[in-house]
Structures are given as C-alpha cells and as structure tokens.
C-alpha atoms as a PDB file:
ATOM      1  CA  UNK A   1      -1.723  25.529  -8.123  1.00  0.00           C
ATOM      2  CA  UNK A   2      -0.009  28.930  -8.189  1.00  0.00           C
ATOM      3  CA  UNK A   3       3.551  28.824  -6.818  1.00  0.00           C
ATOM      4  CA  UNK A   4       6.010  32.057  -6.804  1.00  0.00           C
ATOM      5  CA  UNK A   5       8.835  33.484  -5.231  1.00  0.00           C
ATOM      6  CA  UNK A   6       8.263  37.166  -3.725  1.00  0.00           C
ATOM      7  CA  UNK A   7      11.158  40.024  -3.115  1.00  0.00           C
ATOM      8  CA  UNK A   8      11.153  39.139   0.032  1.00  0.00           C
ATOM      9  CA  UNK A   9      13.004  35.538  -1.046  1.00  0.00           C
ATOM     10  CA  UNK A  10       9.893  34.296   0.315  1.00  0.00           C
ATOM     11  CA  UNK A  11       7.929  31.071  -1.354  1.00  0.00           C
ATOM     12  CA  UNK A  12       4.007  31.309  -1.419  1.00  0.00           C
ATOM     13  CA  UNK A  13       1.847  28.069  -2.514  1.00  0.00           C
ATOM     14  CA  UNK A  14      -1.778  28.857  -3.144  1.00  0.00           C
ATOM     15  CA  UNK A  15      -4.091  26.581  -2.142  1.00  0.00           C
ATOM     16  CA  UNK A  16      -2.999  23.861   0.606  1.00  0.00           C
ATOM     17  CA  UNK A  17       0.558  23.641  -0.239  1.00  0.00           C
ATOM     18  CA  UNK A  18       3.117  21.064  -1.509  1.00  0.00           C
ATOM     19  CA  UNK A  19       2.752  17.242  -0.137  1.00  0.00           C
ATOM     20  CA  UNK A  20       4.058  14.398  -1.340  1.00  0.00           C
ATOM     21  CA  UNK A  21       5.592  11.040   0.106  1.00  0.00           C
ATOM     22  CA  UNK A  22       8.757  11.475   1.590  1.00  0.00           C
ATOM     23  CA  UNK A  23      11.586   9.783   0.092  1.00  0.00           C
ATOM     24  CA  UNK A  24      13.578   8.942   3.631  1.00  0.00           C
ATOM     25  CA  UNK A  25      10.209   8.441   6.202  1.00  0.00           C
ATOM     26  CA  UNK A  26       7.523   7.368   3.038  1.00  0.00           C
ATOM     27  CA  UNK A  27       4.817   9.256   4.423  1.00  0.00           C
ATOM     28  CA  UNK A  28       2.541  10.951   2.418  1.00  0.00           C
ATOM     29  CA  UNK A  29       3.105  14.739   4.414  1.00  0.00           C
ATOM     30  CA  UNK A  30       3.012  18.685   3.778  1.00  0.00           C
ATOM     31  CA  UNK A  31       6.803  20.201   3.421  1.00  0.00           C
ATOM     32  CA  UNK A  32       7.505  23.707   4.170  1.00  0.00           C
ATOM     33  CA  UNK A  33      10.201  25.601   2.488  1.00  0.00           C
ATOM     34  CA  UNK A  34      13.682  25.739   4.089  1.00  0.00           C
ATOM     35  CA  UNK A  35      16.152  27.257   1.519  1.00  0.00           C
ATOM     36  CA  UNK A  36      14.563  29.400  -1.608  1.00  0.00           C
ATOM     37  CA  UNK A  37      16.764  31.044  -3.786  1.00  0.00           C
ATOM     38  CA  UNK A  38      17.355  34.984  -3.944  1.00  0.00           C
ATOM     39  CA  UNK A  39      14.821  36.997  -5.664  1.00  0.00           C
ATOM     40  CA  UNK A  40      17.641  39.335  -6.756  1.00  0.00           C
ATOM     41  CA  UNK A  41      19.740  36.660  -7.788  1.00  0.00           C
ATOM     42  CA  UNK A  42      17.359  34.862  -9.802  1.00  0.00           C
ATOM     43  CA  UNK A  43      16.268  38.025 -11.830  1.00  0.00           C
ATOM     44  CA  UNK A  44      19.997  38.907 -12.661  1.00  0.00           C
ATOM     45  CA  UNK A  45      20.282  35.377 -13.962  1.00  0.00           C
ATOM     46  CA  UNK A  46      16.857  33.935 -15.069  1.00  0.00           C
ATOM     47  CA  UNK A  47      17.468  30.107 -14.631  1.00  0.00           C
ATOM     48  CA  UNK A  48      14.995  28.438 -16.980  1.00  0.00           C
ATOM     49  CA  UNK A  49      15.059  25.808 -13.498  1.00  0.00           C
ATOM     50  CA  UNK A  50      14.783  26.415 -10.077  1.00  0.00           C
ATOM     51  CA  UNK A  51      15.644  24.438  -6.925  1.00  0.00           C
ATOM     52  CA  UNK A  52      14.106  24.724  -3.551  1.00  0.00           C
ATOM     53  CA  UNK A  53      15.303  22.902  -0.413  1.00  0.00           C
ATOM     54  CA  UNK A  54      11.901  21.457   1.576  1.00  0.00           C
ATOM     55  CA  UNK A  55      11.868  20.118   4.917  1.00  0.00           C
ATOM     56  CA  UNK A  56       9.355  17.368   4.985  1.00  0.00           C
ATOM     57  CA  UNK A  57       6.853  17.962   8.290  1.00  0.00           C
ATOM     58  CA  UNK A  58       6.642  14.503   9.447  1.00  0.00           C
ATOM     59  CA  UNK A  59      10.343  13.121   9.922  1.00  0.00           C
ATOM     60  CA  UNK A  60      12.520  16.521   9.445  1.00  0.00           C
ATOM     61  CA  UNK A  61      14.529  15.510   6.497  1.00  0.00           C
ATOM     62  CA  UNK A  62      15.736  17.932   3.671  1.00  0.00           C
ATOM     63  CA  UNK A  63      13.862  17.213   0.221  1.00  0.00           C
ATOM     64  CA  UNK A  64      15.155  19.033  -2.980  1.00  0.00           C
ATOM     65  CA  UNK A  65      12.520  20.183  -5.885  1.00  0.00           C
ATOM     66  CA  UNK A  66      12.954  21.646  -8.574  1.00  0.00           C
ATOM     67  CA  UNK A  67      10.717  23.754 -10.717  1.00  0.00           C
ATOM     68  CA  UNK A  68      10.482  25.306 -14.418  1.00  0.00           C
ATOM     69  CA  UNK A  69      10.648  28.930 -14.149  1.00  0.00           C
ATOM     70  CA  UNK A  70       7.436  30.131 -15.915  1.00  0.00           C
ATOM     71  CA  UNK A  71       7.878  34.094 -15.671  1.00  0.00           C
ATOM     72  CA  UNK A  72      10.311  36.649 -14.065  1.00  0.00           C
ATOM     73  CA  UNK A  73       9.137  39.648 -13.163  1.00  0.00           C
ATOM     74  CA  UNK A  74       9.302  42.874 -11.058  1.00  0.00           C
ATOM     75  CA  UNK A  75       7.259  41.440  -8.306  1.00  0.00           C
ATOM     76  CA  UNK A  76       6.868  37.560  -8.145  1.00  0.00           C
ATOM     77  CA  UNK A  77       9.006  35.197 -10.319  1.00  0.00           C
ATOM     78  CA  UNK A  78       6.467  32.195 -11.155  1.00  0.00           C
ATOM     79  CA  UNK A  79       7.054  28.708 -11.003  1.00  0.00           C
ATOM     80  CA  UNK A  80       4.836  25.975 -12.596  1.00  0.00           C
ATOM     81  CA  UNK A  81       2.966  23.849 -10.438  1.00  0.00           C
ATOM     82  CA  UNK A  82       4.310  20.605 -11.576  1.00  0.00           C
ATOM     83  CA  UNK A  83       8.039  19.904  -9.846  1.00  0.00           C
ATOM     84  CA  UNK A  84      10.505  17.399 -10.398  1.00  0.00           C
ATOM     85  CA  UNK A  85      11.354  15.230  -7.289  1.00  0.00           C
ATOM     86  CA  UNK A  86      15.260  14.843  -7.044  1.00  0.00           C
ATOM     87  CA  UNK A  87      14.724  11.883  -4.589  1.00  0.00           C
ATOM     88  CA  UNK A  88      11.574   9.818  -4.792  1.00  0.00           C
ATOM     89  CA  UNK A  89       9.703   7.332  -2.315  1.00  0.00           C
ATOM     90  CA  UNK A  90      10.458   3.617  -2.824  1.00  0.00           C
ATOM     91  CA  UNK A  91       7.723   2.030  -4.285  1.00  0.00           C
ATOM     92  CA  UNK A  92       6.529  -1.043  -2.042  1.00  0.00           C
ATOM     93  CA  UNK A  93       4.885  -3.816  -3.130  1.00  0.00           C
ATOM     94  CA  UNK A  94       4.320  -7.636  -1.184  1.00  0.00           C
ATOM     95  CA  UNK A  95       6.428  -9.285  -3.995  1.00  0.00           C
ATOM     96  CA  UNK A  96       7.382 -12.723  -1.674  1.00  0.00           C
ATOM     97  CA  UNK A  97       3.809 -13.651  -3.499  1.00  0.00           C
ATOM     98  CA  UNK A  98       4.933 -13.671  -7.098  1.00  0.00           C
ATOM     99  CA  UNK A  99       6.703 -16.270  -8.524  1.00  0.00           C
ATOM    100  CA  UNK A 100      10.798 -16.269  -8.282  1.00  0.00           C
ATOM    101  CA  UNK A 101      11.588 -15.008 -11.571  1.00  0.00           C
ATOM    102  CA  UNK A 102       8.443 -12.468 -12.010  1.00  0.00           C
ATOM    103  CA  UNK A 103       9.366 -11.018  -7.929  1.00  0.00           C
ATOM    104  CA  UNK A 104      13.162 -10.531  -9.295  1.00  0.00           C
ATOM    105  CA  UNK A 105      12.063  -8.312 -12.387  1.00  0.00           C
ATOM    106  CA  UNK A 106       9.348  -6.777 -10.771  1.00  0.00           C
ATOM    107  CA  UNK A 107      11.487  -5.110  -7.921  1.00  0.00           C
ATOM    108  CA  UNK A 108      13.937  -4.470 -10.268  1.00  0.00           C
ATOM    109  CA  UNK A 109      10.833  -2.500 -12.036  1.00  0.00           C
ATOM    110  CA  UNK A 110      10.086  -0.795  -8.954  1.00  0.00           C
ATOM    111  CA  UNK A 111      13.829   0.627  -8.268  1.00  0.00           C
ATOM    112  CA  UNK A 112      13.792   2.011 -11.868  1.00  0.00           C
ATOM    113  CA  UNK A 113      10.510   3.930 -11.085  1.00  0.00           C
ATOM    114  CA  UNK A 114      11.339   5.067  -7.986  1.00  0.00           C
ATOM    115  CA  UNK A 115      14.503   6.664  -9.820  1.00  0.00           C
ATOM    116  CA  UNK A 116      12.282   8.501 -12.168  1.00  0.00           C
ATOM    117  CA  UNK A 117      13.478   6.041 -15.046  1.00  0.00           C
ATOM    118  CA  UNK A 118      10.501   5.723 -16.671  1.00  0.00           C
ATOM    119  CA  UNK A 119      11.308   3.622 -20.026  1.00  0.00           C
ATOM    120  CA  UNK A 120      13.853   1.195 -17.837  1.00  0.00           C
ATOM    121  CA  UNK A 121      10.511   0.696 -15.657  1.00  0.00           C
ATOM    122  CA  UNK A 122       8.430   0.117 -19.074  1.00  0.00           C
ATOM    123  CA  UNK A 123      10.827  -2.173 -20.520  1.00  0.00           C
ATOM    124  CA  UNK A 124      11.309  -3.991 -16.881  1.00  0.00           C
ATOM    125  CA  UNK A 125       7.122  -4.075 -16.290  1.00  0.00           C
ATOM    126  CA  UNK A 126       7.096  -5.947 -20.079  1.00  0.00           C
ATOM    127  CA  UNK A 127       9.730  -8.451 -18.785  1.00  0.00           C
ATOM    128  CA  UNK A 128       7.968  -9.877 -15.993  1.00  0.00           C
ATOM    129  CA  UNK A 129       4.795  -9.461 -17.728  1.00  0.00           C
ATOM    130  CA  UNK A 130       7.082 -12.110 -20.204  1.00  0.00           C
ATOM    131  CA  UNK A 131       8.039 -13.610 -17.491  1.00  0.00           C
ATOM    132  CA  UNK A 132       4.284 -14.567 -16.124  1.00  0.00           C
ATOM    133  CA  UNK A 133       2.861 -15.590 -19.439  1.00  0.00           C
ATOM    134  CA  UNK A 134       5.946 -18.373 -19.463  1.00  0.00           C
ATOM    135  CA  UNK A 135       4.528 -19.063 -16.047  1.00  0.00           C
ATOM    136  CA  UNK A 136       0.662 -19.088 -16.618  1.00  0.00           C
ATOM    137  CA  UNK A 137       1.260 -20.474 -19.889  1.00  0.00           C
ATOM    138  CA  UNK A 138      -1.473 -19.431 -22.588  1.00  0.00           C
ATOM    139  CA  UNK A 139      -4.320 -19.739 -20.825  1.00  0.00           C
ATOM    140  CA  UNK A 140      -3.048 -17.772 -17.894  1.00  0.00           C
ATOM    141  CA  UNK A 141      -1.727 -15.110 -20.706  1.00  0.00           C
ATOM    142  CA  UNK A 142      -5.654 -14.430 -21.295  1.00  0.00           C
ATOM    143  CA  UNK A 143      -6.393 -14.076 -17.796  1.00  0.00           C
ATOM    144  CA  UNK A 144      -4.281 -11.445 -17.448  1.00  0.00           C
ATOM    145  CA  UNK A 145      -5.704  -9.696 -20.498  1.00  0.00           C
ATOM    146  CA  UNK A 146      -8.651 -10.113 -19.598  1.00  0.00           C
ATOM    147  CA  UNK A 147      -7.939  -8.456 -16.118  1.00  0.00           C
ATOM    148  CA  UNK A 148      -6.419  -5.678 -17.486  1.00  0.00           C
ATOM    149  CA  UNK A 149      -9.744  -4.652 -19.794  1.00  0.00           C
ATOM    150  CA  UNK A 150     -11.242  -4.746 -16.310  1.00  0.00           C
ATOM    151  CA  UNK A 151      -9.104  -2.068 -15.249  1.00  0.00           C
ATOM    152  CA  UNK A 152      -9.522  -0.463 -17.925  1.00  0.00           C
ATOM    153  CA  UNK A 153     -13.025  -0.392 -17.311  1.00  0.00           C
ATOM    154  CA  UNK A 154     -12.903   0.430 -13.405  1.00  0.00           C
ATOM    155  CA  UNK A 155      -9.708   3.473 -14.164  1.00  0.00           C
ATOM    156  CA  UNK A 156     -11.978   4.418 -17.383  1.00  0.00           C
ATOM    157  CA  UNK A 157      -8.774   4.835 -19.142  1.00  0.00           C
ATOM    158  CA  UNK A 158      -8.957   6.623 -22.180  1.00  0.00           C
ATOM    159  CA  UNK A 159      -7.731   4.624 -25.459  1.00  0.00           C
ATOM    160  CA  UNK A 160      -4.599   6.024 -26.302  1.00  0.00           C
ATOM    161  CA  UNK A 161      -3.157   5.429 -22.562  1.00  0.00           C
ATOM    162  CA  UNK A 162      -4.817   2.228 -22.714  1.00  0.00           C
ATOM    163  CA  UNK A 163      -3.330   1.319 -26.200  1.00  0.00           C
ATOM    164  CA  UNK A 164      -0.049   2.320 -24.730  1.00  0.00           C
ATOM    165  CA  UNK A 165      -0.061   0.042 -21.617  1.00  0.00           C
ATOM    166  CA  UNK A 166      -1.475  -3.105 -23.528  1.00  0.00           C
ATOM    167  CA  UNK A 167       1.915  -2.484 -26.301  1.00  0.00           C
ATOM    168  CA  UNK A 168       4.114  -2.425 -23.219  1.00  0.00           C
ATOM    169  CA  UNK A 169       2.773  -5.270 -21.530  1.00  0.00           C
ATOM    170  CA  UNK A 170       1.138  -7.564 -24.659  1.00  0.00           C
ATOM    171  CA  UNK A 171       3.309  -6.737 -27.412  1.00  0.00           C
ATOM    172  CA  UNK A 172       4.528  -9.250 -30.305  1.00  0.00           C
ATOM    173  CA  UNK A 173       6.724 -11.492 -28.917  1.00  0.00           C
ATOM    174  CA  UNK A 174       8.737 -11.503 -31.891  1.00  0.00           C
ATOM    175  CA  UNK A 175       9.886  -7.510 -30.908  1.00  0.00           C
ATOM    176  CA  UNK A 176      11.152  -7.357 -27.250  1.00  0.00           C
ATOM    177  CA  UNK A 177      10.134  -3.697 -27.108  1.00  0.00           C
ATOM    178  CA  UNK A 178       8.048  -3.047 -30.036  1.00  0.00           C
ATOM    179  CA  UNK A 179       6.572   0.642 -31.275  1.00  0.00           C
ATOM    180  CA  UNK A 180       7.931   2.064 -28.214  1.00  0.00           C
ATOM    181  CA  UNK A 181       5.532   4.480 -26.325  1.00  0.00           C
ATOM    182  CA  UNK A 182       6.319   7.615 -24.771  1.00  0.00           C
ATOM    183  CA  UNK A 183       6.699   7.271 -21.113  1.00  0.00           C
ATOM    184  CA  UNK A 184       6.375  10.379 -19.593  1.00  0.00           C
ATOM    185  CA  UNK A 185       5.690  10.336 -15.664  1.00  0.00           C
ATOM    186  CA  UNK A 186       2.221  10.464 -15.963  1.00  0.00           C
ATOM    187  CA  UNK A 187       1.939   7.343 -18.379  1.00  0.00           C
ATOM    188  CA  UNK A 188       4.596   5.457 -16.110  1.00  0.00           C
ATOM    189  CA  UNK A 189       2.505   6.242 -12.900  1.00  0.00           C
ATOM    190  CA  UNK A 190      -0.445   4.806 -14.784  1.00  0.00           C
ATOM    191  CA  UNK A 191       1.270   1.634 -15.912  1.00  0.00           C
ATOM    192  CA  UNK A 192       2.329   0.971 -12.315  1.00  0.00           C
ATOM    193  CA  UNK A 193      -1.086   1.275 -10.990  1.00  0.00           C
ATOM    194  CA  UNK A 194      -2.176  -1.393 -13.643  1.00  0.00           C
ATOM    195  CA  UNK A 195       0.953  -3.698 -12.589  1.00  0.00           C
ATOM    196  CA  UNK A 196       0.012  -3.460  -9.289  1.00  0.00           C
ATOM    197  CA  UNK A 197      -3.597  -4.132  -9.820  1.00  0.00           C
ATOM    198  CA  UNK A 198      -2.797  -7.446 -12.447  1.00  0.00           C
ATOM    199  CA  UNK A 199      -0.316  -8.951  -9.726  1.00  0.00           C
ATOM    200  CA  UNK A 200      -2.632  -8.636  -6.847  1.00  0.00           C
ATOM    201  CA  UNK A 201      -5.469  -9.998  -8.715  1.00  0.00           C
ATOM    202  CA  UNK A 202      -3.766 -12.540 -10.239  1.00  0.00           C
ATOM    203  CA  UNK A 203      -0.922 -13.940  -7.343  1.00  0.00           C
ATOM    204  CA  UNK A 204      -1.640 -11.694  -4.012  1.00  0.00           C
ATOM    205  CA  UNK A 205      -5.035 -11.878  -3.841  1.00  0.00           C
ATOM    206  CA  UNK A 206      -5.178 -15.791  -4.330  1.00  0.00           C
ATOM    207  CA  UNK A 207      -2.111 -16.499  -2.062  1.00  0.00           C
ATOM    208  CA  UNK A 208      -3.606 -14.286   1.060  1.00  0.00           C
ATOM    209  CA  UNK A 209      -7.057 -15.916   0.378  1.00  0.00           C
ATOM    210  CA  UNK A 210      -5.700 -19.766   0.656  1.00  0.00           C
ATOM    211  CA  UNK A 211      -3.770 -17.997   3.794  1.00  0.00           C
ATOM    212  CA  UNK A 212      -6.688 -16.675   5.253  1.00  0.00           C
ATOM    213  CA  UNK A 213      -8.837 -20.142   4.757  1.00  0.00           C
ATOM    214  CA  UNK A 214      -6.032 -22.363   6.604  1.00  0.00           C
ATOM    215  CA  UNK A 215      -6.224 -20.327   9.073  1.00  0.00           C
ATOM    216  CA  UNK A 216      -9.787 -20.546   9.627  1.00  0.00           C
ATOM    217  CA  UNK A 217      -9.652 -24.330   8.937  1.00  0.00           C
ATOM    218  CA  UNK A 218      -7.125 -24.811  12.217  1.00  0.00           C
ATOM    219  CA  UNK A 219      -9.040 -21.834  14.204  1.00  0.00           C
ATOM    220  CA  UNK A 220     -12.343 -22.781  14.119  1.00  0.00           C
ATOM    221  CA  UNK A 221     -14.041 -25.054  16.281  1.00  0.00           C
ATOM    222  CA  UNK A 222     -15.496 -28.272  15.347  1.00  0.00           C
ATOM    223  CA  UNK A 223     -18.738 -29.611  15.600  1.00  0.00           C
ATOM    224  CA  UNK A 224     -18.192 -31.356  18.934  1.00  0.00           C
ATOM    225  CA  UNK A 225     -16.116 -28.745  20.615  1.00  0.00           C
ATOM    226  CA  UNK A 226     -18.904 -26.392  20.161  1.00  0.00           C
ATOM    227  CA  UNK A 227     -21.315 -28.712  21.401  1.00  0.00           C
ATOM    228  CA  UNK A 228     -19.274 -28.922  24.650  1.00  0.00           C
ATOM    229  CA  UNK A 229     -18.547 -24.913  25.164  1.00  0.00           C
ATOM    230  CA  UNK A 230     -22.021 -24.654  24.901  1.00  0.00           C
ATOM    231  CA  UNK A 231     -23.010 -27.318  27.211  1.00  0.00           C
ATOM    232  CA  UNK A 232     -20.275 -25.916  29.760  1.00  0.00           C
ATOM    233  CA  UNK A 233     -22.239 -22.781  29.066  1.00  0.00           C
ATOM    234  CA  UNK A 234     -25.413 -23.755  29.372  1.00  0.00           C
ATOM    235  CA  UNK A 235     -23.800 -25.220  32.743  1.00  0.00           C
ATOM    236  CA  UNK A 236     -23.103 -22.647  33.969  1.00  0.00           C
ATOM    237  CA  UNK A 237     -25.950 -20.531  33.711  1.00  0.00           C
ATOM    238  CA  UNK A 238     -28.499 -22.710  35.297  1.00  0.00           C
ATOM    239  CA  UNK A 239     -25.749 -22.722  38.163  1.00  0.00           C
ATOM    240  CA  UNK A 240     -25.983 -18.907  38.522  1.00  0.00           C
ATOM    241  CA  UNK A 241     -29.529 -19.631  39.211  1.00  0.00           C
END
C-alpha cells in the first residue's frame, strides 16, 4: 500500500484505503482523512513520525495514526504503509465461560493488548494458560497441547512463530517467563488468535453445546405429544374434506 502526502497537504492511499476497527464504535470501517499535516511544514522539519487525524466513516469519531516517514521529497513525502494505532478496539471475548480465575487473567490479557502492550499481554496469556493447567490438572494440560498443534496445523504456522507461542504458553514451570520471545505486534496478534481458539475449544465450545442440548431436551416434544398434534392434524384434515 502506497501512502503520501502531496503539496497540496493532501493524503492519497493507493489501493482501497485505510480501514480498521474503530476504537469508540468497534466496527471494522474505511476512515477518511480529516487533519494532515503541512507539506511545507513537514519538509522544513522532516519528522522521522507523522500523525494524521482520521474520521472513522461509520460512527464520526476522530482516530489518530501515526506513520514512519519513509522519504521527503520535492513532490510527495512518503509514508510506510504500516501505522501505529494511538487508540485501539477492545478486544471482546465471551469470558463468563472460563473458569473464575482463568476469566480474571484473561481480560486482564485482553486490556493489555488492546493497549498495544504486547509483552504485558504475553506474560498475562502465560498466566491463565498457568492458571488452566492448575484447573485441568495434567491431563487437561495435554489437551490443550494437543489443541494447539491443531492450530498449528489449520493456521500452518511456521516453526519459529510456533516455537514462540508454545514458550509463552508451555514453558518450564520452574521459570515464570522463560527465554523471553520478541513480541512484536504481529507475533502478539498471532498469540491472541491461538488464545482465542484454545479457550473456545476447550471451555466455550463445551459450555454453549451442554446449553444448546438442555434446551432441546425441554423444547422438544415427546413421544406422546407428537402422537396427539398429529392426530389433531390428521383431524383436521379429513374435516376439511
């Protein structure tokens, strides 16, 4: 994606523009430039970042990004096509599933991420992973490995980002945060795909299953009710005759 400001203080996006999920409405919408900085003014000064006030097209709110300059010159002043997001979307997630202790640290998780703290979220995702292998005990500790080399399989993760998510989340117990990798946003964004994926399987999933089964056990008819409606039906019919 090719992103530059002209002379004109204007902002051109090649391709189909900037979208993202608002931080204030959480949709996932196009924004449109409200506030770019002077062309003249940037030149003078040649600010290795640059800030641009957005107005997000679905709810009208402001949205601030900002951007690494990549190249100043006479007629367009490049930006790279991969922004920081000043304020980012809460993450959402149907935590009244987990268990107490693992809901607790796992929303705690999700407020680090959405802050763009990416090794408070690593360190918080390997907590309640702690937390759910006190709670599954040993066997429940496999489980959940096991799941995860099934993501690995489905997300064809390469090895070293899967070697880096099975350290956060499977480490020794002995080292709370042991051979600590690199979370960059990418790597975080993966890891809180997988959490997402290992919770549901393991807790959501279930839970919304056994829901969905009670219900059907109190909805449906039984045997004799449905012999009646069908009689009354069959009733009917011949009385239409």
């Amino acid at each position: 994606m090719t992103i530059y400001i002209t002379p004109q203080d204007e902002l051109r996006v090649d391709y189909q523009g900037i979208a993202l999920s608002c931080p204030h409405c959480q949709t996932l919408t196009h924004l449109t430039a409200v506030a770019v900085p002077k062309f003249e003014e940037l030149s003078r000064r040649k600010p290795k970042n640059i800030g641009i006030v957005f107005r997000c097209d679905a709810c009208g709110d402001p949205v601030f990004l900002k951007f690494a300059a990549k190249a100043y010159t006479p007629l367009r002043i490049e930006l790279a096509g991969n922004y920081i997001e000043i304020e980012r979307a809460r993450e959402n997630f149907p935590l009244t599933y987990l268990p107490e202790e693992a809901e607790g640290l796992f929303k705690e998780a999700l407020g680090c991420y959405s802050a763009g703290c990416f090794s408070a979220f690593g360190s918080m995702s390997r907590r309640t992973a702690r937390s759910l292998f006190h709670e599954l005990g040993e066997s429940g500790k496999l489980q959940l490995f096991d799941t995860l080399q099934d993501i690995r399989a489905l997300a064809e993760l390469d090895d070293d980002t899967f070697g880096a998510i099975r350290t956060v989340l499977f480490g020794d117990d002995s080292d709370p945060w042991p051979n600590q990798p690199n979370l960059n946003a990418e790597l975080a964004g993966i890891l809180l795909e997988v959490m997402r994926d290992l919770l549901y399987q393991t807790f959501v999933r279930k839970a919304r299953l056994l829901q969905a089964m009670t219900f059907r056990k109190y909805v449906t008819p039984s045997k004799a009710d449905a012999g009646s409606a069908a009689q009354r039906l069959a009733d009917s019919l011949r009385g239409s005759e």
